[in-house]
C-alpha atoms as a PDB file:
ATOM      1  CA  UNK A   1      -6.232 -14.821 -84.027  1.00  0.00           C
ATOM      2  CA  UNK A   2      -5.706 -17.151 -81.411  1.00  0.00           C
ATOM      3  CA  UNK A   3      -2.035 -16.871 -81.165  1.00  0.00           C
ATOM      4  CA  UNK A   4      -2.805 -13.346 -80.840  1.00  0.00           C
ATOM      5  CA  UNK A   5      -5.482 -13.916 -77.966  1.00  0.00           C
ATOM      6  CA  UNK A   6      -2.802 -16.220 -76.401  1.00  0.00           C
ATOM      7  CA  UNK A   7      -0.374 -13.249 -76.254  1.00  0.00           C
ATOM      8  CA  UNK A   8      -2.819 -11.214 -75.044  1.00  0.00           C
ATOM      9  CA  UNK A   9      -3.712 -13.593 -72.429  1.00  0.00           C
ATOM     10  CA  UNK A  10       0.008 -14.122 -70.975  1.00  0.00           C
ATOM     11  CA  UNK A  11       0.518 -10.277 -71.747  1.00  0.00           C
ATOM     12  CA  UNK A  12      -2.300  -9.515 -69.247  1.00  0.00           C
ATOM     13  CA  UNK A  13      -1.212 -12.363 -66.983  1.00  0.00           C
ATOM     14  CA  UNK A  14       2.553 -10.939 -67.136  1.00  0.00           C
ATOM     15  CA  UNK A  15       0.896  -6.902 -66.299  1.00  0.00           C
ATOM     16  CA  UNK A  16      -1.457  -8.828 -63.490  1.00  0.00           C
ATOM     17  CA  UNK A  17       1.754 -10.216 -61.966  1.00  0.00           C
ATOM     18  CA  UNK A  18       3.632  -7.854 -62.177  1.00  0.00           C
ATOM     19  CA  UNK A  19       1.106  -5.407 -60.282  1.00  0.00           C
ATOM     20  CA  UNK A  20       1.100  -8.424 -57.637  1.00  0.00           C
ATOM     21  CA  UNK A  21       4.593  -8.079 -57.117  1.00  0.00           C
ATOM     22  CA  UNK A  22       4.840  -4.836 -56.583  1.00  0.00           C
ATOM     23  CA  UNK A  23       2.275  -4.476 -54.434  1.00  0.00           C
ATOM     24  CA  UNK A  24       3.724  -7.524 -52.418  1.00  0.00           C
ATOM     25  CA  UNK A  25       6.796  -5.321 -52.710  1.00  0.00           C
ATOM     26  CA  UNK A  26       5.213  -2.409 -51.860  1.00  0.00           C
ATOM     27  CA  UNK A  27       3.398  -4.331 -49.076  1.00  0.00           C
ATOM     28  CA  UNK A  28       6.653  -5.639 -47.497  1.00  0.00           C
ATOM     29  CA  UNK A  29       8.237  -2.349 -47.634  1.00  0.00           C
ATOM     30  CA  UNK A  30       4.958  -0.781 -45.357  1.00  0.00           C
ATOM     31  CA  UNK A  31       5.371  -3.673 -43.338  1.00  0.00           C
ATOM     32  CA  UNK A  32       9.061  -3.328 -42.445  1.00  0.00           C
ATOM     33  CA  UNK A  33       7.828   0.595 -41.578  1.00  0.00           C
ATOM     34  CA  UNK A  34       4.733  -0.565 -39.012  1.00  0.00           C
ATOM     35  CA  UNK A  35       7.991  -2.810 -37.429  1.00  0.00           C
ATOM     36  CA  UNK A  36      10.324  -0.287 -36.833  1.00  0.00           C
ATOM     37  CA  UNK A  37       7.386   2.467 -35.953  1.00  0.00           C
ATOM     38  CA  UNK A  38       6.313  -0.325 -33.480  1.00  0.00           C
ATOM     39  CA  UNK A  39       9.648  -1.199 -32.125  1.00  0.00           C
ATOM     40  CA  UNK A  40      10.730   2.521 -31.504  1.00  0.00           C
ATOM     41  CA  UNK A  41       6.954   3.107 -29.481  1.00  0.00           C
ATOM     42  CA  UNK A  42       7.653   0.088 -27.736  1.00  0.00           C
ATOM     43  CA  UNK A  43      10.459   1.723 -26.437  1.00  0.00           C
ATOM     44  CA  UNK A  44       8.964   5.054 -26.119  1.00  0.00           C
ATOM     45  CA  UNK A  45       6.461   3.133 -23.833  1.00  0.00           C
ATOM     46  CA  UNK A  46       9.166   1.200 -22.146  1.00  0.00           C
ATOM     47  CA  UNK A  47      11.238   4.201 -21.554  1.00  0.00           C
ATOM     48  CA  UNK A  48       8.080   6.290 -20.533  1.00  0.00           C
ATOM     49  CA  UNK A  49       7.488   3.331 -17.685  1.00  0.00           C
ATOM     50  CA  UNK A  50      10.633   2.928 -16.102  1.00  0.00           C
ATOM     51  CA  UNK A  51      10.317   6.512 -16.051  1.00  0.00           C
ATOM     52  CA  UNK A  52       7.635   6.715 -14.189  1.00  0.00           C
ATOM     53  CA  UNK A  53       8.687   4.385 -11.839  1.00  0.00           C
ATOM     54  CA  UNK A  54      12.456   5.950 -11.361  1.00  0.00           C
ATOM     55  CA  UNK A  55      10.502   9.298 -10.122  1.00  0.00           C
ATOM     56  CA  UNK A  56       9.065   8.323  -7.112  1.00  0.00           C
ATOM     57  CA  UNK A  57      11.875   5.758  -6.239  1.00  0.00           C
ATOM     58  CA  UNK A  58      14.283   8.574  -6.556  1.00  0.00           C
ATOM     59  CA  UNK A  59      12.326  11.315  -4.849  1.00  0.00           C
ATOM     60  CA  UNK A  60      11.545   8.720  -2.095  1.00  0.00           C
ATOM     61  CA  UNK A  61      15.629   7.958  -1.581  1.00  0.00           C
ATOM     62  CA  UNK A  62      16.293  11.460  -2.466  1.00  0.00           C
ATOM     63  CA  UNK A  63      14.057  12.987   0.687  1.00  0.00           C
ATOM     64  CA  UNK A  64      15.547  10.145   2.558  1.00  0.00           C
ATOM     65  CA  UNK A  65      19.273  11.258   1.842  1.00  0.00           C
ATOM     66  CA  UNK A  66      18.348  15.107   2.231  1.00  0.00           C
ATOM     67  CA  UNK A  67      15.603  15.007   5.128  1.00  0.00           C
ATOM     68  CA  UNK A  68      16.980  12.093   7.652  1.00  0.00           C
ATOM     69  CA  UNK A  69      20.830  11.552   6.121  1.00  0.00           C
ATOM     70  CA  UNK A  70      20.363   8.064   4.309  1.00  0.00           C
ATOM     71  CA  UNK A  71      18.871   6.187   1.311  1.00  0.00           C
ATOM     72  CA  UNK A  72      17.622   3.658   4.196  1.00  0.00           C
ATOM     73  CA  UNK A  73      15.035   5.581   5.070  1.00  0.00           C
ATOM     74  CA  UNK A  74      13.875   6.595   1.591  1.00  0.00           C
ATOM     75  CA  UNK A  75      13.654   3.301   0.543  1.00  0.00           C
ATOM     76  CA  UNK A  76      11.951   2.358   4.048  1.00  0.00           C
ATOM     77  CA  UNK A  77       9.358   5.173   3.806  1.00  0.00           C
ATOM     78  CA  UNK A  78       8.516   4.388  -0.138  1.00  0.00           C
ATOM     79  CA  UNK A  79       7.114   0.771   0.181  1.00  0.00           C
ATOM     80  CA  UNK A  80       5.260   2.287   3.516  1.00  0.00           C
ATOM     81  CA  UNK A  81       4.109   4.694   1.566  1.00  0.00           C
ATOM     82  CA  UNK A  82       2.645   3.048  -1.344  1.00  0.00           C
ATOM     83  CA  UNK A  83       1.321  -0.090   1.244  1.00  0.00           C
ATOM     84  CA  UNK A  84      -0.972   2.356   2.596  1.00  0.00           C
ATOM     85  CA  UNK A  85      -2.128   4.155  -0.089  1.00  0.00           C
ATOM     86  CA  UNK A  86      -2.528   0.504  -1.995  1.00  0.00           C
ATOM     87  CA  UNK A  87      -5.101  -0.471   1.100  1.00  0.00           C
ATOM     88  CA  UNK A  88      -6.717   2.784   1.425  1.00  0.00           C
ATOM     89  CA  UNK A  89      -7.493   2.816  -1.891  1.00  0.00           C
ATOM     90  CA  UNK A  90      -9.351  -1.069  -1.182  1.00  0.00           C
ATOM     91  CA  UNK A  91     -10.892   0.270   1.398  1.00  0.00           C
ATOM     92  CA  UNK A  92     -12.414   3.241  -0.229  1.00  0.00           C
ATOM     93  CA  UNK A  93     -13.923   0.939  -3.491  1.00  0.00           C
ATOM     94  CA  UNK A  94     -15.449  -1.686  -0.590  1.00  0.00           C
ATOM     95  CA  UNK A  95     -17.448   1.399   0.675  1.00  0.00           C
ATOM     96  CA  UNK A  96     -15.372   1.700   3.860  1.00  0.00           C
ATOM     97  CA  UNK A  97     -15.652   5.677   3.084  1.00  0.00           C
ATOM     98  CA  UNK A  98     -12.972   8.555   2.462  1.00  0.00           C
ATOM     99  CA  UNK A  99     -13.537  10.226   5.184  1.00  0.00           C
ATOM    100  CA  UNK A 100     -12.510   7.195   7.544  1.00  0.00           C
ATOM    101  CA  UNK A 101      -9.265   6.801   5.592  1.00  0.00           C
ATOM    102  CA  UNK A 102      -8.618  10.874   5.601  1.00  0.00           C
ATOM    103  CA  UNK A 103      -9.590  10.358   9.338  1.00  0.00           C
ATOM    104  CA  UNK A 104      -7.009   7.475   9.878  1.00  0.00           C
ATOM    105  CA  UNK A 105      -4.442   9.172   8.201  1.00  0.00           C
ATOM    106  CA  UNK A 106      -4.310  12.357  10.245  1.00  0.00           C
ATOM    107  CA  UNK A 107      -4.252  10.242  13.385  1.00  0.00           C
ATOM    108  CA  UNK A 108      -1.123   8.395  12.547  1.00  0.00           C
ATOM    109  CA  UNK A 109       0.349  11.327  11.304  1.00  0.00           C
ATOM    110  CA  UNK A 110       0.069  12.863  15.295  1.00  0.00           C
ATOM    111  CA  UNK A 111       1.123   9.555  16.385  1.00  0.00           C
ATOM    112  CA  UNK A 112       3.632  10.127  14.430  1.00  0.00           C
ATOM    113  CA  UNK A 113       3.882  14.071  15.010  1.00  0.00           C
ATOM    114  CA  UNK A 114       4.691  12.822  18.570  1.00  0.00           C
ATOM    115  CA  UNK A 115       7.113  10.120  18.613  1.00  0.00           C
ATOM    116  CA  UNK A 116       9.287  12.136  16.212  1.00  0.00           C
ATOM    117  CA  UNK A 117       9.425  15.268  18.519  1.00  0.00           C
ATOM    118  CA  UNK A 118       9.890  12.636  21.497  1.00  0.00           C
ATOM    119  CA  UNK A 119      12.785  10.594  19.644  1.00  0.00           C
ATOM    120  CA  UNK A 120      14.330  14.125  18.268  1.00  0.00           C
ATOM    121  CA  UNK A 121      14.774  15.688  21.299  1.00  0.00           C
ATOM    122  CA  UNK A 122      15.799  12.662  23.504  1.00  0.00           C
ATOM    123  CA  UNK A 123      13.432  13.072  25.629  1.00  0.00           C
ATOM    124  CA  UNK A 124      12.996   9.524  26.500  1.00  0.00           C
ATOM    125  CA  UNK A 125      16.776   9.576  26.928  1.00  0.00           C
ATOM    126  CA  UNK A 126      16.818  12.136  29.442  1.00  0.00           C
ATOM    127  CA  UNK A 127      14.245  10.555  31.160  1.00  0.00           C
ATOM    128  CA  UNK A 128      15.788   7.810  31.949  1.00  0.00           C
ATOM    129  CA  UNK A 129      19.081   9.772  32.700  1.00  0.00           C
ATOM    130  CA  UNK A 130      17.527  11.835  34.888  1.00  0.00           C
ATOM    131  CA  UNK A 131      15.864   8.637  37.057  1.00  0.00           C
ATOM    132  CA  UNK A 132      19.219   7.221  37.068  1.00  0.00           C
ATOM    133  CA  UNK A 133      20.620  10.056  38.510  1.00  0.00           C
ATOM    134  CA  UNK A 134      17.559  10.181  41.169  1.00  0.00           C
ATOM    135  CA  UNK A 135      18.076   6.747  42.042  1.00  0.00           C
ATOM    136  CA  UNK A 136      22.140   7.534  42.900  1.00  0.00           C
ATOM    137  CA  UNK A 137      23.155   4.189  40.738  1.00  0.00           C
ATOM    138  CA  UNK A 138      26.856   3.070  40.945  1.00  0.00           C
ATOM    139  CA  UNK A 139      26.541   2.400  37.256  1.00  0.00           C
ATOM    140  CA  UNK A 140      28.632   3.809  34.461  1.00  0.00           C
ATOM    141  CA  UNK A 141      26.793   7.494  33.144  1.00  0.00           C
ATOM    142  CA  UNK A 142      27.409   5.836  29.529  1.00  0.00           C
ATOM    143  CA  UNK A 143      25.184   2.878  30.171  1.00  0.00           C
ATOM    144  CA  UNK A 144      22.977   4.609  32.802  1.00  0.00           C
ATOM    145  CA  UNK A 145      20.193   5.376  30.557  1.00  0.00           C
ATOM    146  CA  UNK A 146      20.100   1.651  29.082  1.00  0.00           C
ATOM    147  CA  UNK A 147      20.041   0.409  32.381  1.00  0.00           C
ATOM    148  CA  UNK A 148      17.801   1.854  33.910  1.00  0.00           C
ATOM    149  CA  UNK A 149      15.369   1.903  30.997  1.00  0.00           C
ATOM    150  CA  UNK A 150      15.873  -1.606  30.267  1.00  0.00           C
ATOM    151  CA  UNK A 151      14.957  -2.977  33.746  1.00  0.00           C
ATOM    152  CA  UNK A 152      12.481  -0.434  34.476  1.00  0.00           C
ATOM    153  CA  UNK A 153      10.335  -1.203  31.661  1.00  0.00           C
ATOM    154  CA  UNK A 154      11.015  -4.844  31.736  1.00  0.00           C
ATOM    155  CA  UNK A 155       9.536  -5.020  35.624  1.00  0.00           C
ATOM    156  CA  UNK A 156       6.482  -2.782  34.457  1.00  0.00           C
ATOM    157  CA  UNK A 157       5.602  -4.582  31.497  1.00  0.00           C
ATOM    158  CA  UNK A 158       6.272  -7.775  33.281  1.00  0.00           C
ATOM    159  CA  UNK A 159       4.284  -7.322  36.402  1.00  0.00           C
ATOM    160  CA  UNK A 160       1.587  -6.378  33.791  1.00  0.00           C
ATOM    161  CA  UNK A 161       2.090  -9.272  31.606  1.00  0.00           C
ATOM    162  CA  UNK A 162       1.596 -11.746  34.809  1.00  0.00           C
ATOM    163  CA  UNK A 163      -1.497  -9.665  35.901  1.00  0.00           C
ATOM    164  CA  UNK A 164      -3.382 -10.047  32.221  1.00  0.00           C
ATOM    165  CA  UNK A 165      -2.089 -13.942  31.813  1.00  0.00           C
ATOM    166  CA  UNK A 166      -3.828 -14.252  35.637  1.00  0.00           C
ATOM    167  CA  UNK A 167      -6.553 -12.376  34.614  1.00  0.00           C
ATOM    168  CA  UNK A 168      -7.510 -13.759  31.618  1.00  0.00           C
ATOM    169  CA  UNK A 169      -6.150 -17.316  31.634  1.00  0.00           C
ATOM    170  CA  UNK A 170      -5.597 -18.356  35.276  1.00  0.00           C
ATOM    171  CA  UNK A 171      -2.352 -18.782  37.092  1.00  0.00           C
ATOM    172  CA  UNK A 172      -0.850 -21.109  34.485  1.00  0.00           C
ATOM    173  CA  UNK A 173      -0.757 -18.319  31.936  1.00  0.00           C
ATOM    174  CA  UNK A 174       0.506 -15.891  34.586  1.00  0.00           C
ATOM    175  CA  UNK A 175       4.135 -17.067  34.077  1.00  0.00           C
ATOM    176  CA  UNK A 176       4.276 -16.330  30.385  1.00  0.00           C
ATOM    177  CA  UNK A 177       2.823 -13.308  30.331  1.00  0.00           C
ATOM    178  CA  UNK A 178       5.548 -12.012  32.829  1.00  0.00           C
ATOM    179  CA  UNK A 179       8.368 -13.285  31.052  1.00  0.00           C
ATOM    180  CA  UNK A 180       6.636 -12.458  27.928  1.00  0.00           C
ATOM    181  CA  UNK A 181       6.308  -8.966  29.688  1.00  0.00           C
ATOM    182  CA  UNK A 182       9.907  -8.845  30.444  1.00  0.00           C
ATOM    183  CA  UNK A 183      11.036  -9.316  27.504  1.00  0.00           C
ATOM    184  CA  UNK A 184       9.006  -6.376  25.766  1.00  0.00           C
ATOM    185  CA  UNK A 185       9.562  -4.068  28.271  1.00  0.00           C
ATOM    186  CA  UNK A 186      13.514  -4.662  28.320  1.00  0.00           C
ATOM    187  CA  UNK A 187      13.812  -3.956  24.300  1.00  0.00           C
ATOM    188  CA  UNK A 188      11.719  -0.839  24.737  1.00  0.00           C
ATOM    189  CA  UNK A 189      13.429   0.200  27.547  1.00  0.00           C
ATOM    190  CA  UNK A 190      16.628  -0.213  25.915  1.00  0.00           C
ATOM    191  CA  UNK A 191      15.627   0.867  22.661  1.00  0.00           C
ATOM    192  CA  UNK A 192      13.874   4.397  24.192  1.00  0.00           C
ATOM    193  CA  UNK A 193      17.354   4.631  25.923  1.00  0.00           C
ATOM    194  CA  UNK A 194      19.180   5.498  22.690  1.00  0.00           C
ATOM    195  CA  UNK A 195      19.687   9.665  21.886  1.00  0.00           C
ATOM    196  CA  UNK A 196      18.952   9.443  18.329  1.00  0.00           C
ATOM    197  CA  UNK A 197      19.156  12.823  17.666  1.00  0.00           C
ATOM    198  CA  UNK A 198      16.869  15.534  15.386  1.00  0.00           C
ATOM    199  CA  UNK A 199      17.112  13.525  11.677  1.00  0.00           C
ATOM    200  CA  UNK A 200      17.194  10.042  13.122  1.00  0.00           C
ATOM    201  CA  UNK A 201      14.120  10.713  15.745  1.00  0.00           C
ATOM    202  CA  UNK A 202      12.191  12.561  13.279  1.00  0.00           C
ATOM    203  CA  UNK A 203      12.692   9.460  10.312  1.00  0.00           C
ATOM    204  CA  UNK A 204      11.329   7.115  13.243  1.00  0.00           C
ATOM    205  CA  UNK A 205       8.176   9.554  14.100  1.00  0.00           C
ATOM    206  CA  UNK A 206       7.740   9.117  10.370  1.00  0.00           C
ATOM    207  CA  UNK A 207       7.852   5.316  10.196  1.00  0.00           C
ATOM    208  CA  UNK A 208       5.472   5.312  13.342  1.00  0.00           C
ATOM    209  CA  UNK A 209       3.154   7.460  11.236  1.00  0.00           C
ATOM    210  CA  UNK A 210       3.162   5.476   8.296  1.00  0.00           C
ATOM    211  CA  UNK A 211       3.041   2.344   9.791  1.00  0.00           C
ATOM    212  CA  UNK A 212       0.306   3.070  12.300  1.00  0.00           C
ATOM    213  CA  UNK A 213      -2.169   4.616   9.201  1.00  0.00           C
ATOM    214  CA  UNK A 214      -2.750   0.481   7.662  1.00  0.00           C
ATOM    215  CA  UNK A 215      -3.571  -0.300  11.822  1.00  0.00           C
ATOM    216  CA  UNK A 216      -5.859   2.360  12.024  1.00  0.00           C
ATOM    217  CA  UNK A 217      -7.884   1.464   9.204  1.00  0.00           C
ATOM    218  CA  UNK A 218      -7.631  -1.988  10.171  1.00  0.00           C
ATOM    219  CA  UNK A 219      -9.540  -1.316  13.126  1.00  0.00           C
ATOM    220  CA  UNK A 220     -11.886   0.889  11.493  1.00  0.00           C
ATOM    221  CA  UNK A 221     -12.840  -1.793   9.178  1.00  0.00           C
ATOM    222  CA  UNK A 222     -13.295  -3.991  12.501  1.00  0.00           C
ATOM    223  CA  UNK A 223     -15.233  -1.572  14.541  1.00  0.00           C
ATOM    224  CA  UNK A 224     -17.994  -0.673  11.655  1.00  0.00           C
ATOM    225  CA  UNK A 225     -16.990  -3.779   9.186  1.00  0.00           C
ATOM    226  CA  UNK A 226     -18.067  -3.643   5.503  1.00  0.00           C
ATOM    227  CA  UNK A 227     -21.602  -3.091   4.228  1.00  0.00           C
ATOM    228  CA  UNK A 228     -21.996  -6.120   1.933  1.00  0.00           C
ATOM    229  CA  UNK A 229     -25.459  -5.122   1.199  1.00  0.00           C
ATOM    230  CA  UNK A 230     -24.341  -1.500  -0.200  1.00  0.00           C
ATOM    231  CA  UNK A 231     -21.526  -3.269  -1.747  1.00  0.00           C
ATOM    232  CA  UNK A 232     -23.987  -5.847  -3.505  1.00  0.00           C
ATOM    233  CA  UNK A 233     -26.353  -2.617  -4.504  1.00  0.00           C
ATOM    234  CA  UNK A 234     -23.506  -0.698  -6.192  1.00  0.00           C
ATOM    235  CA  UNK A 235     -22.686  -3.471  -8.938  1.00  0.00           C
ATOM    236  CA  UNK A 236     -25.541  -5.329  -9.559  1.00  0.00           C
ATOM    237  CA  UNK A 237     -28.286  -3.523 -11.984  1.00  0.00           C
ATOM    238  CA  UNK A 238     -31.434  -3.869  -9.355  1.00  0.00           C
ATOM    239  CA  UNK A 239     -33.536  -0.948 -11.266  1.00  0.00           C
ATOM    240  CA  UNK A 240     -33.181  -2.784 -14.905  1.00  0.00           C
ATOM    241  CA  UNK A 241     -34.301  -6.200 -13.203  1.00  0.00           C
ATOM    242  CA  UNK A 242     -37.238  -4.843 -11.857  1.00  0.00           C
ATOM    243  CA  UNK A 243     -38.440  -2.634 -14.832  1.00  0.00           C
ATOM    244  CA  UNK A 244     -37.785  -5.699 -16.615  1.00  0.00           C
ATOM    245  CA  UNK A 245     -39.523  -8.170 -14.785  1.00  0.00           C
ATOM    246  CA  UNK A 246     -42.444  -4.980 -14.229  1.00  0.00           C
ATOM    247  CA  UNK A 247     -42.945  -4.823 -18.353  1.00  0.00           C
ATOM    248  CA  UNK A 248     -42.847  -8.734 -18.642  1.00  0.00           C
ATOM    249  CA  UNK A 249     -45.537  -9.374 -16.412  1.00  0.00           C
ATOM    250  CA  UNK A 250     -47.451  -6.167 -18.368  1.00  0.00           C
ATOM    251  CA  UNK A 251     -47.003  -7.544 -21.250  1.00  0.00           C
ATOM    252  CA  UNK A 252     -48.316 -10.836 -19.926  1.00  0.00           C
ATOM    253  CA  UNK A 253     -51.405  -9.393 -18.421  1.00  0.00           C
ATOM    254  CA  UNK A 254     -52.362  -7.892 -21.880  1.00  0.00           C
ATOM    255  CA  UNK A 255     -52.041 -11.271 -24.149  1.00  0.00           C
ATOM    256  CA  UNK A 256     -54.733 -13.594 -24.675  1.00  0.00           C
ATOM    257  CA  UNK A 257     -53.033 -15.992 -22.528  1.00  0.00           C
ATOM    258  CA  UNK A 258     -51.776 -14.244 -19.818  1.00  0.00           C
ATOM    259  CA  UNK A 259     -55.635 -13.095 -19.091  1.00  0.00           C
ATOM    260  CA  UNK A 260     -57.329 -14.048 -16.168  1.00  0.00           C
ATOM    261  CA  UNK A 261     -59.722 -16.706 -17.561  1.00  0.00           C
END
C-alpha cells in the first residue's frame, strides 16, 4: 500500500508539473503575443504621430512654395502660426476672454491686409521714386528710390528721436535718440525702397499679420490685466467649503456640547 500511495503521490506530482509547464509554456507563448501586439501599436502610435506632425509642416511649406514661391516662408509662417495660437490659447484659460483674442486677431490681420497690398504693389517704391524725381536728384534712377528713402526717413525719424530723448530725458538723451533715430529711419527707408513685387509683398503683409496678433494681445493683457480673483474663483471649490463649514457648525449647534450653556 504505501509503495502504491508513493506512486500515486509522484504520479500526481509528475500530472501537477506537468500542467505547470505547460501553462508556463502556454504563458510564455501569450506573452511573446502581448510583445509583438505591443511593439506593432507602438509603431502604429509612432507612425500615427509623426503623421500628424508631417501634415501641418507640409501644408505650411507647401502654401509657402505655392502662395509666395518658397519653403522660407512656409516654414516662417508655421512657427508664427502655432506661437500665436500657443499664447492665445494661455490667454483664453487665464480668463483674458475669446472675444479679445478673436478681436486681436482680426486687427493684425488688417495690419496685415495693408502692408501686403502696400508691399505688393510697390507703392512705397513709387513713392519714393516719384519724390526723387520731384526733387530733380543727379542720382542714378537705379538707386534713386534707396536714396532718397534712406535719408528721408533717417532725418524724420532722427529729428524725432532727438525731440523725445529732449523731451523725456533732457538734452543729454537728445543725442541718442537722434542717432538712434537715424539709424531706424535709414533701414526703413531703405528697406520700403525695395519693389518686392505681388508674392513677396503679400508673404510680408502676412508676417506683419502674424507677428503683430502676440503684440496685440500683449497689450490687451496690459490695458485690462488678468482677473486673479475670477481666476482664483474658477479652481478653487468655494460652494463645498462653505456648505461644509455651514453643516459643521449645524451639527455643532445641535450636540450637547456645542449648546449654548
Amino acid at each position: 500500500m504505501r509503495s502504491q500511495v508513493g506512486r500515486t503521490r509522484e504520479a500526481a506530482k509528475a500530472l501537477v508539473g506537468a500542467h505547470v509547464d505547460l501553462a508556463k509554456a502556454e504563458l510564455g507563448e501569450i506573452g511573446d503575443e502581448i510583445k509583438q501586439v505591443a511593439a506593432l501599436v507602438g509603431i502604429a502610435i509612432a507612425a500615427a504621430i509623426v503623421a500628424s506632425l508631417l501634415i501641418p509642416i507640409g501644408l505650411s511649406l507647401f502654401l509657402g512654395e505655392a502662395l509666395f514661391g518658397s519653403l522660407g516662408w512656409g516654414v516662417m509662417h508655421g512657427p508664427l502660426v502655432l506661437v500665436g495660437i500657443a499664447i492665445a490659447a494661455v490667454l483664453v484659460a487665464l480668463g483674458v476672454g475669446a472675444g479679445n483674442v478673436a478681436r486681436d486677431l482680426v486687427l493684425a490681420a488688417i495690419v496685415g491686409a495693408i502692408v501686403g497690398v502696400v508691399f505688393a504693389l510697390d507703392l512705397t517704391n513709387i513713392g519714393w521714386t516719384r519724390l526723387g524725381e520731384t526733387l530733380n536728384l543727379q542720382i542714378e534712377p537705379a538707386l534713386r528710390p534707396l536714396v532718397v528713402g534712406a535719408a528721408t526717413l533717417a532725418i524724420v525719424l532722427g529729428v524725432l528721436g532727438l525731440v523725445l530723448g529732449a523731451w523725456r530725458a533732457g538734452y543729454q538723451a537728445a543725442f541718442g535718440g537722434l542717432v538712434v533715430g537715424a539709424i531706424v529711419g535709414a533701414l526703413l527707408g531703405a528697406f520700403t525702397a525695395i519693389a518686392f513685387g505681388p508674392r513677396v509683398g503679400a508673404a510680408l503683409g502676412v508676417t506683419i499679420g502674424l507677428v503683430m496678433w502676440p503684440v496685440f494681445m500683449g497689450l490687451t493683457v496690459g490695458r485690462q490685466g488678468i482677473d486673479g480673483e475670477a481666476l482664483k474663483a474658477r479652481f478653487y471649490p468655494s460652494q463645498t467649503i462653505d456648505t461644509t463649514k455651514e453643516t459643521i457648525e449645524w451639527v455643532r449647534s445641535r450636540t450637547p456640547l456645542g449648546r449654548e450653556s
